[in-house]
PDB file of N, CA and C in Angstrom:
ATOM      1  N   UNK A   1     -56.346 -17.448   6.971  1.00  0.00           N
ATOM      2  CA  UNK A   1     -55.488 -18.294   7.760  1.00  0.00           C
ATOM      3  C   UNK A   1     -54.954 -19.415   6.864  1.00  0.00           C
ATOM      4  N   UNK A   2     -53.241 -19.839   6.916  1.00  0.00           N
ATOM      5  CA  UNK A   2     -52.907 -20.727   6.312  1.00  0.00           C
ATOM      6  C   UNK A   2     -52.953 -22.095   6.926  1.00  0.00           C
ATOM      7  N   UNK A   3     -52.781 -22.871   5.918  1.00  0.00           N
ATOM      8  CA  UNK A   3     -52.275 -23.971   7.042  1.00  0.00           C
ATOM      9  C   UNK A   3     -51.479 -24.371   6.507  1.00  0.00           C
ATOM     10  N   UNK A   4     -50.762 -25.704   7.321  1.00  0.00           N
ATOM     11  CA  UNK A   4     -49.634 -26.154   6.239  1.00  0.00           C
ATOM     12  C   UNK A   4     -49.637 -26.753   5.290  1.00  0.00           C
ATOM     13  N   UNK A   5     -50.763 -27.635   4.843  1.00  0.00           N
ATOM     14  CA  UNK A   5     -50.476 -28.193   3.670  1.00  0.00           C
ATOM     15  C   UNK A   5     -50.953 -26.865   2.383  1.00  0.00           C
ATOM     16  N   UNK A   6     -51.394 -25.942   3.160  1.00  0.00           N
ATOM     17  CA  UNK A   6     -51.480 -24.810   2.139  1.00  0.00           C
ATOM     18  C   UNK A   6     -50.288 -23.983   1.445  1.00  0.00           C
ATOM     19  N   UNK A   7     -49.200 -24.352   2.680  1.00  0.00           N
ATOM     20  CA  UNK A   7     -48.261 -23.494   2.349  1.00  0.00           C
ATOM     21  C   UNK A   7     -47.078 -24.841   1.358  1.00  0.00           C
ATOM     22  N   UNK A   8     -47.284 -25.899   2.107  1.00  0.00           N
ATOM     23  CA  UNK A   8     -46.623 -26.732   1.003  1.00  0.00           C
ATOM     24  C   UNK A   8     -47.041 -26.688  -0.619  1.00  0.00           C
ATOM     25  N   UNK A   9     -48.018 -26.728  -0.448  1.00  0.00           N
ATOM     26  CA  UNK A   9     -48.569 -26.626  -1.965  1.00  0.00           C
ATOM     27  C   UNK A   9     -48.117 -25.120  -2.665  1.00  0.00           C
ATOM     28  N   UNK A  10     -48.397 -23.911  -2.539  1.00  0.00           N
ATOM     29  CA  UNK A  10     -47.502 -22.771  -2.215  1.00  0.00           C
ATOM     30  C   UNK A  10     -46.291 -23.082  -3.043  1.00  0.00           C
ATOM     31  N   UNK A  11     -45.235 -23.989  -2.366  1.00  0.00           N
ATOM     32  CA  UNK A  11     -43.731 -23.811  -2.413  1.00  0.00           C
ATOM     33  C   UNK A  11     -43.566 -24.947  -4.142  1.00  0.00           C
ATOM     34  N   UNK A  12     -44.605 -25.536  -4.385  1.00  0.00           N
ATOM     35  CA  UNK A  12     -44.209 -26.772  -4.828  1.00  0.00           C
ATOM     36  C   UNK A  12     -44.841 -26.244  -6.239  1.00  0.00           C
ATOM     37  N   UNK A  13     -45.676 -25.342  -6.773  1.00  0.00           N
ATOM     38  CA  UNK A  13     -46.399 -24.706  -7.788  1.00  0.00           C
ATOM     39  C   UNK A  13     -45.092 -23.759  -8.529  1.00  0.00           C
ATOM     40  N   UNK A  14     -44.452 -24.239  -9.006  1.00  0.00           N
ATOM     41  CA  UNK A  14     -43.665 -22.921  -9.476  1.00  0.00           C
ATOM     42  C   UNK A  14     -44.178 -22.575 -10.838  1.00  0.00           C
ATOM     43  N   UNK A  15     -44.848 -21.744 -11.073  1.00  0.00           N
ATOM     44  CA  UNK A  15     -45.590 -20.968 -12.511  1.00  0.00           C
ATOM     45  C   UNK A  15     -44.150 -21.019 -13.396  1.00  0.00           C
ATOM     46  N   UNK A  16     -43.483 -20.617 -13.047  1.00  0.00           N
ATOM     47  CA  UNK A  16     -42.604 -20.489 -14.337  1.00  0.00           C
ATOM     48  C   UNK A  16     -42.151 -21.624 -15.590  1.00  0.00           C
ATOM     49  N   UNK A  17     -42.477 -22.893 -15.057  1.00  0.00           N
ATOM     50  CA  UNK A  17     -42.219 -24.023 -15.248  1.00  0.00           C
ATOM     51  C   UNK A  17     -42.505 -24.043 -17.146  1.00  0.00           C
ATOM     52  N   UNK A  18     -44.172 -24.100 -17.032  1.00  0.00           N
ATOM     53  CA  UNK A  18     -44.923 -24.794 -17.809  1.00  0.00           C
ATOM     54  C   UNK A  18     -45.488 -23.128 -18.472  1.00  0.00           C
ATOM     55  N   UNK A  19     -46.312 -22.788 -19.701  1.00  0.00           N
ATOM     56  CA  UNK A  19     -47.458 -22.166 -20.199  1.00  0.00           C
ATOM     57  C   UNK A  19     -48.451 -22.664 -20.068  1.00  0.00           C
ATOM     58  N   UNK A  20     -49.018 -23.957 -19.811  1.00  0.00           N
ATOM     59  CA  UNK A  20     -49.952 -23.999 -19.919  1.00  0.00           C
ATOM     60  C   UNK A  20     -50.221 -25.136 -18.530  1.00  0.00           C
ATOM     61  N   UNK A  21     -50.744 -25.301 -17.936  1.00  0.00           N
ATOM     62  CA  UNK A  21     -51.476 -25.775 -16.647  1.00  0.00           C
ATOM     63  C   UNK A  21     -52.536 -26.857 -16.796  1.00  0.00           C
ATOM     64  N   UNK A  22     -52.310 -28.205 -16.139  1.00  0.00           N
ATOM     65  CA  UNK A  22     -53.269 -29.259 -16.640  1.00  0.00           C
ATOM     66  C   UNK A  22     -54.059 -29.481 -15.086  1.00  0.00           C
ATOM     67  N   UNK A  23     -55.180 -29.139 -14.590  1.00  0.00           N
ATOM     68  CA  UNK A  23     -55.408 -29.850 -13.492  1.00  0.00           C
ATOM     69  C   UNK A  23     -56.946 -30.232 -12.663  1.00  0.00           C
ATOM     70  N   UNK A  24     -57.027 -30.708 -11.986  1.00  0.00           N
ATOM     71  CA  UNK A  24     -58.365 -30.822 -11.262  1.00  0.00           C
ATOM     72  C   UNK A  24     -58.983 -29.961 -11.122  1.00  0.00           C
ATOM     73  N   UNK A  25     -60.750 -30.402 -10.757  1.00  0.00           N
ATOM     74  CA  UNK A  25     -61.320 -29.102 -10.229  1.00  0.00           C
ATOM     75  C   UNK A  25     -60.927 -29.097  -9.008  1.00  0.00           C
ATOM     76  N   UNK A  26     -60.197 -29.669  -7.972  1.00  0.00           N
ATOM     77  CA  UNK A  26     -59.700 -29.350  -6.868  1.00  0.00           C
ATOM     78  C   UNK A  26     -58.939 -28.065  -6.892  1.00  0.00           C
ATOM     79  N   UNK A  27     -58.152 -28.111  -7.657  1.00  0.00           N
ATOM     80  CA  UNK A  27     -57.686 -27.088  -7.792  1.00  0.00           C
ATOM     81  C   UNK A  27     -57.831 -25.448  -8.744  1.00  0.00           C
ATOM     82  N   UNK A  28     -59.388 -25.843  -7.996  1.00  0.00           N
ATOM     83  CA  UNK A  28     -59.653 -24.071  -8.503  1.00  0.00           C
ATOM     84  C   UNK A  28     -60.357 -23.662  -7.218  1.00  0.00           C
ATOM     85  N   UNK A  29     -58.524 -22.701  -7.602  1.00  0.00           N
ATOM     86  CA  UNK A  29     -58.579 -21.421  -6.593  1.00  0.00           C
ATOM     87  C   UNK A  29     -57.796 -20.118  -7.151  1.00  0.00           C
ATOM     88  N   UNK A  30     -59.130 -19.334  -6.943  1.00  0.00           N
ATOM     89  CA  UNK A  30     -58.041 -18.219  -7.178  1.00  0.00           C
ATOM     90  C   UNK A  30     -56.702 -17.532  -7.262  1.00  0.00           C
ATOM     91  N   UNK A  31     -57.379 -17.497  -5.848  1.00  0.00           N
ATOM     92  CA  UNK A  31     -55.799 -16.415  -5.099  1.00  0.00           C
ATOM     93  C   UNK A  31     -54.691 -17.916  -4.993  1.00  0.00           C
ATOM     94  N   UNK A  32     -54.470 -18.942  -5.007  1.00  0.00           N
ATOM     95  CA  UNK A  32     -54.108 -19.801  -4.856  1.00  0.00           C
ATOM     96  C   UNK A  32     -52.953 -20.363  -6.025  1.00  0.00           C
ATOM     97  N   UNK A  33     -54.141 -21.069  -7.124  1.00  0.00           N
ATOM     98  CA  UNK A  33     -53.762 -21.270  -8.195  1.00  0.00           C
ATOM     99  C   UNK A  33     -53.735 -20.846  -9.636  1.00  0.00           C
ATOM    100  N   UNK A  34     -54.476 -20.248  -9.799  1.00  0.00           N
ATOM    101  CA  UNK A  34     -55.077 -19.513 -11.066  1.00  0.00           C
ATOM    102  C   UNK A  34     -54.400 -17.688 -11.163  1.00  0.00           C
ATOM    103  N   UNK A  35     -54.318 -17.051 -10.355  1.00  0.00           N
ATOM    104  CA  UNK A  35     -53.976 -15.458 -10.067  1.00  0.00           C
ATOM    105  C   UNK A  35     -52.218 -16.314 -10.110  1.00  0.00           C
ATOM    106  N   UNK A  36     -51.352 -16.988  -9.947  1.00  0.00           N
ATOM    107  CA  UNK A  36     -50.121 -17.065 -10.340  1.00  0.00           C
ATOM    108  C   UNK A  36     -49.583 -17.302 -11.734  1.00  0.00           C
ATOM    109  N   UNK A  37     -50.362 -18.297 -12.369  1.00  0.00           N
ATOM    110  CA  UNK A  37     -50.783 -18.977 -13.290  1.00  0.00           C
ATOM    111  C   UNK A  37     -50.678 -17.558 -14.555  1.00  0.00           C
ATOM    112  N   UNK A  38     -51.720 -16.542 -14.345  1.00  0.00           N
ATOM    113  CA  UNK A  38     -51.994 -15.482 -15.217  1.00  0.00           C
ATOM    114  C   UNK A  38     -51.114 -14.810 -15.323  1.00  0.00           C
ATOM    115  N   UNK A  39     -50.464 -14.688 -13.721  1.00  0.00           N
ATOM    116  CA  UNK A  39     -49.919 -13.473 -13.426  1.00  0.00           C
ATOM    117  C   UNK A  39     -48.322 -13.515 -14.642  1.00  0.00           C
ATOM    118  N   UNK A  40     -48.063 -14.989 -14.710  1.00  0.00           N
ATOM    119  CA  UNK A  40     -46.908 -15.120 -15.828  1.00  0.00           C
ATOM    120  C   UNK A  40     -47.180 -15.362 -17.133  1.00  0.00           C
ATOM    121  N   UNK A  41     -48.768 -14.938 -17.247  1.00  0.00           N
ATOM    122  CA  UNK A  41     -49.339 -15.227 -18.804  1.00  0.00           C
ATOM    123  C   UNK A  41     -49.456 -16.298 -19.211  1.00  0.00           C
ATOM    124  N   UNK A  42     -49.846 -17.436 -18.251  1.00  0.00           N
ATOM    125  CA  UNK A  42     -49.870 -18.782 -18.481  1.00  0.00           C
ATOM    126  C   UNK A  42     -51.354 -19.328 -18.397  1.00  0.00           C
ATOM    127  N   UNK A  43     -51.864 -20.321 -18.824  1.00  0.00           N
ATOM    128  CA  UNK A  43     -53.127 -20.956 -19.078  1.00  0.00           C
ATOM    129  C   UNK A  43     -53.560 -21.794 -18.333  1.00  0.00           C
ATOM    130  N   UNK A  44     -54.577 -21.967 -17.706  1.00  0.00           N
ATOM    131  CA  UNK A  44     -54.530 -22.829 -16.952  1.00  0.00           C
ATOM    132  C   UNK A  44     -56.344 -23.381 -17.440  1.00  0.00           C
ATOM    133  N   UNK A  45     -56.100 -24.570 -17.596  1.00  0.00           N
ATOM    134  CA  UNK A  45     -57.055 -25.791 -18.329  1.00  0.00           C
ATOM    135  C   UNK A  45     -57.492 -26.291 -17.151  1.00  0.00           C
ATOM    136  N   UNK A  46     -58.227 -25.940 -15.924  1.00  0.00           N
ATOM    137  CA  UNK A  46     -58.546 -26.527 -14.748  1.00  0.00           C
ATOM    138  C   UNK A  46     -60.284 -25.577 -15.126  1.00  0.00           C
ATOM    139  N   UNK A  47     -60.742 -27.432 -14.730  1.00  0.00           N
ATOM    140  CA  UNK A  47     -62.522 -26.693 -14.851  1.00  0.00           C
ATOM    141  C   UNK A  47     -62.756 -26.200 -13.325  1.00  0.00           C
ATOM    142  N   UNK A  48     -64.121 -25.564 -13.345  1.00  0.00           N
ATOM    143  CA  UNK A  48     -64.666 -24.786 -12.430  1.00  0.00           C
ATOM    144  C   UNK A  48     -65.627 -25.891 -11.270  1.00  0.00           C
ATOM    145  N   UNK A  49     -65.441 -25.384 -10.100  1.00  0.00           N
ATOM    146  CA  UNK A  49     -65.981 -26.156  -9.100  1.00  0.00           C
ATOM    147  C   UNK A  49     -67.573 -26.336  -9.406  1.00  0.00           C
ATOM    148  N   UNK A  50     -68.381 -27.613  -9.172  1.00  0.00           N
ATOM    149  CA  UNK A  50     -69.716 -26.886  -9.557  1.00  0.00           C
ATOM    150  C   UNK A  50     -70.572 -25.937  -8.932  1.00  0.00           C
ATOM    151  N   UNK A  51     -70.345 -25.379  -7.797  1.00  0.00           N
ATOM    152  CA  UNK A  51     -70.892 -24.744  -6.533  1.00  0.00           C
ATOM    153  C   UNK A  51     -70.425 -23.032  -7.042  1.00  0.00           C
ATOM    154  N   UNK A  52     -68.974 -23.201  -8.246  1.00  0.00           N
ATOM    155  CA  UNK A  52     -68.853 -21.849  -8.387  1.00  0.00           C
ATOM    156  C   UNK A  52     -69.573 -20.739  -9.191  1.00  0.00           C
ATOM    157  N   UNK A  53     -69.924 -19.467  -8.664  1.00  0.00           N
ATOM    158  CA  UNK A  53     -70.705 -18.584  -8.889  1.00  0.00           C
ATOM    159  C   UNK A  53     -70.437 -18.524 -10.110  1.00  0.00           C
ATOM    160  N   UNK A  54     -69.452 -18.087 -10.931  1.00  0.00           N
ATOM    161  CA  UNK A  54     -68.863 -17.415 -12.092  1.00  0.00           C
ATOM    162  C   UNK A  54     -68.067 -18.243 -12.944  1.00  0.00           C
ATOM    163  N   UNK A  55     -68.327 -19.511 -13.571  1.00  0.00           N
ATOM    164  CA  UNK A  55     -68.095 -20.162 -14.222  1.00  0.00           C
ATOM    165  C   UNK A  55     -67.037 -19.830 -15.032  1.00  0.00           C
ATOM    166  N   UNK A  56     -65.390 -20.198 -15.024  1.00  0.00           N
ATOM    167  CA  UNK A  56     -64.262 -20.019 -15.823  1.00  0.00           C
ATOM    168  C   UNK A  56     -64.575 -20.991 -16.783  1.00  0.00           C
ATOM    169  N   UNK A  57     -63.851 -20.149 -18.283  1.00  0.00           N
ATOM    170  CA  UNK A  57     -63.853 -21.102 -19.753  1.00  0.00           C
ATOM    171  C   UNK A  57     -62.707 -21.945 -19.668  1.00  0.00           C
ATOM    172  N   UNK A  58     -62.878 -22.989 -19.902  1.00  0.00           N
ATOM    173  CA  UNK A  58     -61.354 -23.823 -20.171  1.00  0.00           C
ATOM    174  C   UNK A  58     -61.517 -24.678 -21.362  1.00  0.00           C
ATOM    175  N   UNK A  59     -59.993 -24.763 -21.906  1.00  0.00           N
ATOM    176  CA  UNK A  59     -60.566 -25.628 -23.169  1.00  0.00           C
ATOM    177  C   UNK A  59     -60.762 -26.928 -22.758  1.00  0.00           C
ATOM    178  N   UNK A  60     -61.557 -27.255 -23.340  1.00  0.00           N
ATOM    179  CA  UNK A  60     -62.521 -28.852 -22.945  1.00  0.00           C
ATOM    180  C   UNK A  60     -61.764 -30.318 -23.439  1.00  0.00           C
ATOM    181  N   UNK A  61     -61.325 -29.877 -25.023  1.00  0.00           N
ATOM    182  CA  UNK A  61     -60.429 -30.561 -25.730  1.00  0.00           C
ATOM    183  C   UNK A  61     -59.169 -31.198 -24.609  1.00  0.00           C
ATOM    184  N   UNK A  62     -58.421 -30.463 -24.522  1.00  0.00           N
ATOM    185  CA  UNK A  62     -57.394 -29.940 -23.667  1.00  0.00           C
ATOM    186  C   UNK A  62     -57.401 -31.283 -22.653  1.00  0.00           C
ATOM    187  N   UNK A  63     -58.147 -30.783 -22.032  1.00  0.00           N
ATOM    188  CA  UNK A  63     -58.550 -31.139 -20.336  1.00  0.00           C
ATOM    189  C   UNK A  63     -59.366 -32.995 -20.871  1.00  0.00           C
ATOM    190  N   UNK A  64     -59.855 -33.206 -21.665  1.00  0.00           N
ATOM    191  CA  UNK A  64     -60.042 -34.593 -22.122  1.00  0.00           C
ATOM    192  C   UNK A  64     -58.605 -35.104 -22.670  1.00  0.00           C
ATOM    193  N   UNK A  65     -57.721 -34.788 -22.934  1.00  0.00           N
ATOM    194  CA  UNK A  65     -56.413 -35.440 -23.321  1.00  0.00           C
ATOM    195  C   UNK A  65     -56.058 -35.443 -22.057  1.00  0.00           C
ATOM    196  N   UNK A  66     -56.091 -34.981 -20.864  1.00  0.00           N
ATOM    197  CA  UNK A  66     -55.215 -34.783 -19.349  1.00  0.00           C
ATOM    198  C   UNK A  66     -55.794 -36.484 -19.124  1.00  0.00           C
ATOM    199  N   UNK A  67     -57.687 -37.138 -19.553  1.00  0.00           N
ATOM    200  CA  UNK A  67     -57.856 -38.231 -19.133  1.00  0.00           C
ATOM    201  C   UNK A  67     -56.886 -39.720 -19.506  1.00  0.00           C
ATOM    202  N   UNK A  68     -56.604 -39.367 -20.949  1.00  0.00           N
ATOM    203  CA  UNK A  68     -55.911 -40.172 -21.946  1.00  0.00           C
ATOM    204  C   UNK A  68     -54.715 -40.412 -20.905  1.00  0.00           C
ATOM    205  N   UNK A  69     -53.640 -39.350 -20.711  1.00  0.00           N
ATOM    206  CA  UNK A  69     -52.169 -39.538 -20.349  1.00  0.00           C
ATOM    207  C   UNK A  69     -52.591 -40.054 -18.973  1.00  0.00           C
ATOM    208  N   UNK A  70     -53.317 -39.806 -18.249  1.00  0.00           N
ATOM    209  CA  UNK A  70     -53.676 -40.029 -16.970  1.00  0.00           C
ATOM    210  C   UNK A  70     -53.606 -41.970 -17.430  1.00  0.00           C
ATOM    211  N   UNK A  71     -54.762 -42.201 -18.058  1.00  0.00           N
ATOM    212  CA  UNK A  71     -55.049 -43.671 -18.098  1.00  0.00           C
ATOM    213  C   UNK A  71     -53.839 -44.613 -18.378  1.00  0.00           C
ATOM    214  N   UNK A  72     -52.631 -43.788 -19.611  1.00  0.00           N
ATOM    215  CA  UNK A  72     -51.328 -44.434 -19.917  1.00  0.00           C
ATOM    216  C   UNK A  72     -50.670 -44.557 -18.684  1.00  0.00           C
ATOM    217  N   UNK A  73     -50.338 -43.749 -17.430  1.00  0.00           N
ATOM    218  CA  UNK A  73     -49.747 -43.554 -16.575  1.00  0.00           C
ATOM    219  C   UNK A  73     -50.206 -45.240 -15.640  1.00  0.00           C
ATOM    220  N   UNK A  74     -51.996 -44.923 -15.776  1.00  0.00           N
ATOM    221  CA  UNK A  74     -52.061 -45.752 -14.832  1.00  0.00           C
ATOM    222  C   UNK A  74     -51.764 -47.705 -15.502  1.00  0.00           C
ATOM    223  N   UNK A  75     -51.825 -47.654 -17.083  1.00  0.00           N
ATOM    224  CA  UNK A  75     -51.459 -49.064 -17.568  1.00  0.00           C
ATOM    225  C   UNK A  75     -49.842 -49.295 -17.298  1.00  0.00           C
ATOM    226  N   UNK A  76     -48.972 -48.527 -17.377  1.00  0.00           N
ATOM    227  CA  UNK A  76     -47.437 -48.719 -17.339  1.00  0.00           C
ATOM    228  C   UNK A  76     -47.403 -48.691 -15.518  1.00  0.00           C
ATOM    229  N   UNK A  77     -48.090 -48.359 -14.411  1.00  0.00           N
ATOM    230  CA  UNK A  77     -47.837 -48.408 -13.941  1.00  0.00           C
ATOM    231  C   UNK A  77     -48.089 -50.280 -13.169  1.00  0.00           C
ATOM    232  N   UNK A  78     -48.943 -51.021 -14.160  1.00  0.00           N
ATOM    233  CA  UNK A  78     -49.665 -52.117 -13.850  1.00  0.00           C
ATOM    234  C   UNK A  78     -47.471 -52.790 -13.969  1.00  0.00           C
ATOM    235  N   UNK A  79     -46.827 -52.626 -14.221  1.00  0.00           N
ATOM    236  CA  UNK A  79     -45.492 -53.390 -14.522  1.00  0.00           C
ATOM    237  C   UNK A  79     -44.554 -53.134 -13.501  1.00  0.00           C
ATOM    238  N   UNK A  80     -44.509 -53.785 -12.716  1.00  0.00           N
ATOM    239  CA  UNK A  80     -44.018 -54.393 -11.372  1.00  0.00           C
ATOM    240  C   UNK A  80     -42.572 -52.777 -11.895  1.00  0.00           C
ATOM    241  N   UNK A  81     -41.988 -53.557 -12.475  1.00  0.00           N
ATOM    242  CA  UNK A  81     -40.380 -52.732 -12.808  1.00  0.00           C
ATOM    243  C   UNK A  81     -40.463 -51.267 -12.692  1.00  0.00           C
ATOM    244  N   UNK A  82     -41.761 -50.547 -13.094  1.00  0.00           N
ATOM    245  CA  UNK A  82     -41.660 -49.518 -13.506  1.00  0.00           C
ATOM    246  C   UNK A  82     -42.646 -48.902 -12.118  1.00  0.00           C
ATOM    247  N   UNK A  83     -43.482 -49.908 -11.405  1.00  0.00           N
ATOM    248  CA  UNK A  83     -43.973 -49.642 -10.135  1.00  0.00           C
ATOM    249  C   UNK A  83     -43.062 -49.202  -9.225  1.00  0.00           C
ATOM    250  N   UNK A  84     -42.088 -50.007  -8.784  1.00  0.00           N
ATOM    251  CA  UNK A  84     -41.175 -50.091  -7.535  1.00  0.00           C
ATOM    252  C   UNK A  84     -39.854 -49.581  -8.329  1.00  0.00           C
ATOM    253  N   UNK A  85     -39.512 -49.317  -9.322  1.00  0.00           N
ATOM    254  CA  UNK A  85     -38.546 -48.754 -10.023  1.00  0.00           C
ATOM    255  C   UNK A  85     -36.964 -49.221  -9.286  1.00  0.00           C
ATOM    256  N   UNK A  86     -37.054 -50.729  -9.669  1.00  0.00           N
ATOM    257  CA  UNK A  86     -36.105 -51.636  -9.028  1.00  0.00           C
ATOM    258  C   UNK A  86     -34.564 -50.754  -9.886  1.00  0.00           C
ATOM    259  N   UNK A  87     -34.561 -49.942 -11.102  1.00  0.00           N
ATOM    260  CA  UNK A  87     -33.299 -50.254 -11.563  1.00  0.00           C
ATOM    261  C   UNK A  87     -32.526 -48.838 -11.112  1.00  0.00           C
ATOM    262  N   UNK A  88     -31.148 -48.997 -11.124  1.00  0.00           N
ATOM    263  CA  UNK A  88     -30.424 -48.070 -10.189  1.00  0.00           C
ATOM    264  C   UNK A  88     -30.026 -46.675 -10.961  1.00  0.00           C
ATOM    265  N   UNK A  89     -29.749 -46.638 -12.053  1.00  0.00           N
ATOM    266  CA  UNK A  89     -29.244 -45.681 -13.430  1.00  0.00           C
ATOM    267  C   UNK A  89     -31.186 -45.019 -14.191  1.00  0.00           C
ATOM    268  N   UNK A  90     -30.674 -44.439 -14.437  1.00  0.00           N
ATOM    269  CA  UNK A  90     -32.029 -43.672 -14.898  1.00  0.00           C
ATOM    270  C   UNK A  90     -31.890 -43.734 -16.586  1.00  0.00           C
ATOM    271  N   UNK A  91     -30.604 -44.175 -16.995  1.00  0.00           N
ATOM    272  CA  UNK A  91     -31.031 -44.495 -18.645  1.00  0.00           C
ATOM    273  C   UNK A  91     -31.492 -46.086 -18.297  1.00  0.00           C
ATOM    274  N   UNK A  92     -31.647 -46.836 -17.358  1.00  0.00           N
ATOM    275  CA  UNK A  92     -32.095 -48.071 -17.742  1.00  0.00           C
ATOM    276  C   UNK A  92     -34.110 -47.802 -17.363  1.00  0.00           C
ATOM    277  N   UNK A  93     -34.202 -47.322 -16.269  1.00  0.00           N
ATOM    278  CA  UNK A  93     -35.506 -46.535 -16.373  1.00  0.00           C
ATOM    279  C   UNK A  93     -36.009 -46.536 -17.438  1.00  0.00           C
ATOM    280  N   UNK A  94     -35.444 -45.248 -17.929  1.00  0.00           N
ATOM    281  CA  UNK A  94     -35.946 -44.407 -18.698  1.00  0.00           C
ATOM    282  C   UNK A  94     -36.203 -46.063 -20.409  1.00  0.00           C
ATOM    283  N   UNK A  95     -35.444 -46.627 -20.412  1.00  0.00           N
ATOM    284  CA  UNK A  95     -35.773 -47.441 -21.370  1.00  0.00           C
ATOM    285  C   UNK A  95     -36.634 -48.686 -21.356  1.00  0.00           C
ATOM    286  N   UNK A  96     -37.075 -49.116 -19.555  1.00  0.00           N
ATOM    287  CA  UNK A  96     -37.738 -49.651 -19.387  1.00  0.00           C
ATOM    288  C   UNK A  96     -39.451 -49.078 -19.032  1.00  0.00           C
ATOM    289  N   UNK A  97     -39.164 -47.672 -19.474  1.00  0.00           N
ATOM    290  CA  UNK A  97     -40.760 -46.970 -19.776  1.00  0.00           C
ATOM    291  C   UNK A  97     -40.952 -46.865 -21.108  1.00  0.00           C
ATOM    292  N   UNK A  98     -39.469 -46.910 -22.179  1.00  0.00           N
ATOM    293  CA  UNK A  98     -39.635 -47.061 -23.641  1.00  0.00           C
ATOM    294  C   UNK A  98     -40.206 -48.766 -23.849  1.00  0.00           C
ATOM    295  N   UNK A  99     -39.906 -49.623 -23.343  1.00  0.00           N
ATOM    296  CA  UNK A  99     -39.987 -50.886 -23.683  1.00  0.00           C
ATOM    297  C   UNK A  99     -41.668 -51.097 -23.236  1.00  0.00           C
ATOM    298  N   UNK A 100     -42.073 -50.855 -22.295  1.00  0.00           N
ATOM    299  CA  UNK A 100     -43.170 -51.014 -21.512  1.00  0.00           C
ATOM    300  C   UNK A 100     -44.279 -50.415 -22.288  1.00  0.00           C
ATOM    301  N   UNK A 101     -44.247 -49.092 -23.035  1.00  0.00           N
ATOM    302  CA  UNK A 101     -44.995 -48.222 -23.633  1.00  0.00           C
ATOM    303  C   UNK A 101     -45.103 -48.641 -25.113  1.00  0.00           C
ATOM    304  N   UNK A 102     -44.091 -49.234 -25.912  1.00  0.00           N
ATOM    305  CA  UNK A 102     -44.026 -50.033 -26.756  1.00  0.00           C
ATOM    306  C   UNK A 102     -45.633 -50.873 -26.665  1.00  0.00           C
ATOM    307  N   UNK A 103     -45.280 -51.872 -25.133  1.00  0.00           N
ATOM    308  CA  UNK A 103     -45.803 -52.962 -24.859  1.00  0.00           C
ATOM    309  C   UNK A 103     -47.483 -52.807 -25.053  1.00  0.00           C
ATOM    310  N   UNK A 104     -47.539 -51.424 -24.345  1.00  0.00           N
ATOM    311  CA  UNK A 104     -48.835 -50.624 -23.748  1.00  0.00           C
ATOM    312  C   UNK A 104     -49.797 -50.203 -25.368  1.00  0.00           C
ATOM    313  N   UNK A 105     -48.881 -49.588 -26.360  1.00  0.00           N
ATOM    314  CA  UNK A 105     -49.419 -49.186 -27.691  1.00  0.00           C
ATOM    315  C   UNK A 105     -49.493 -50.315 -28.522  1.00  0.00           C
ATOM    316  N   UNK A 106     -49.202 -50.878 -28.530  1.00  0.00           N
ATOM    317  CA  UNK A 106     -48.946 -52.318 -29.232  1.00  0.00           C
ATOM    318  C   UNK A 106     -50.514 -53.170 -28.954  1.00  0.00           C
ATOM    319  N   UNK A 107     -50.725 -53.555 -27.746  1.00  0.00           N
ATOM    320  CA  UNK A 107     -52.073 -53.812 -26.945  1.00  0.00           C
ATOM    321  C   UNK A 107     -53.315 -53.216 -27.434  1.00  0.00           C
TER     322      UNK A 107
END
């Protein structure tokens, strides 16, 4: 039985995107996430639930850099501008995540 946020998630996964797959153990599921993932010869770096029987390999490396970009995401997001994304054009954006990230590596 589906439900809907099953089927949203469904519509919003498009495998073709990416080769390689960065994600939670929430998201290990088979028939779900992982069987699409393969099915286009793509990788998917999502560890195994701990409750699961049959333990999938993922690279470990990998999946510790997902913490890194995660943590950058969450310091640039500490900047009001780039929070509420006051500016109207997307090259001024886009240069006020260059300026900010500057700010962030610099630190």
């Amino acid at each position: 039985m589906t439900t809907k946020s099953h089927t949203r998630t469904d519509a919003l996964l498009d495998v073709s995107i990416s080769h390689t797959w960065l994600a939670d153990r929430a998201y290990d599921a088979d028939a779900r996430v992982i069987a699409p993932i393969k099915a286009v010869q793509g990788h998917a770096v999502i560890p195994s639930k701990r409750n699961r029987l049959q333990p999938r390999e993922f690279d470990k490396q990998l999946y510790q850099a997902q913490h890194l970009i995660e943590n950058f995401f969450a310091k640039i997001k500490q900047y009001r501008t780039i929070a509420t994304r006051y500016d109207k054009l997307a090259s001024h954006f886009l240069s006020a995540i260059h300026l900010i990230s500057c700010i962030v590596w610099l630190n």
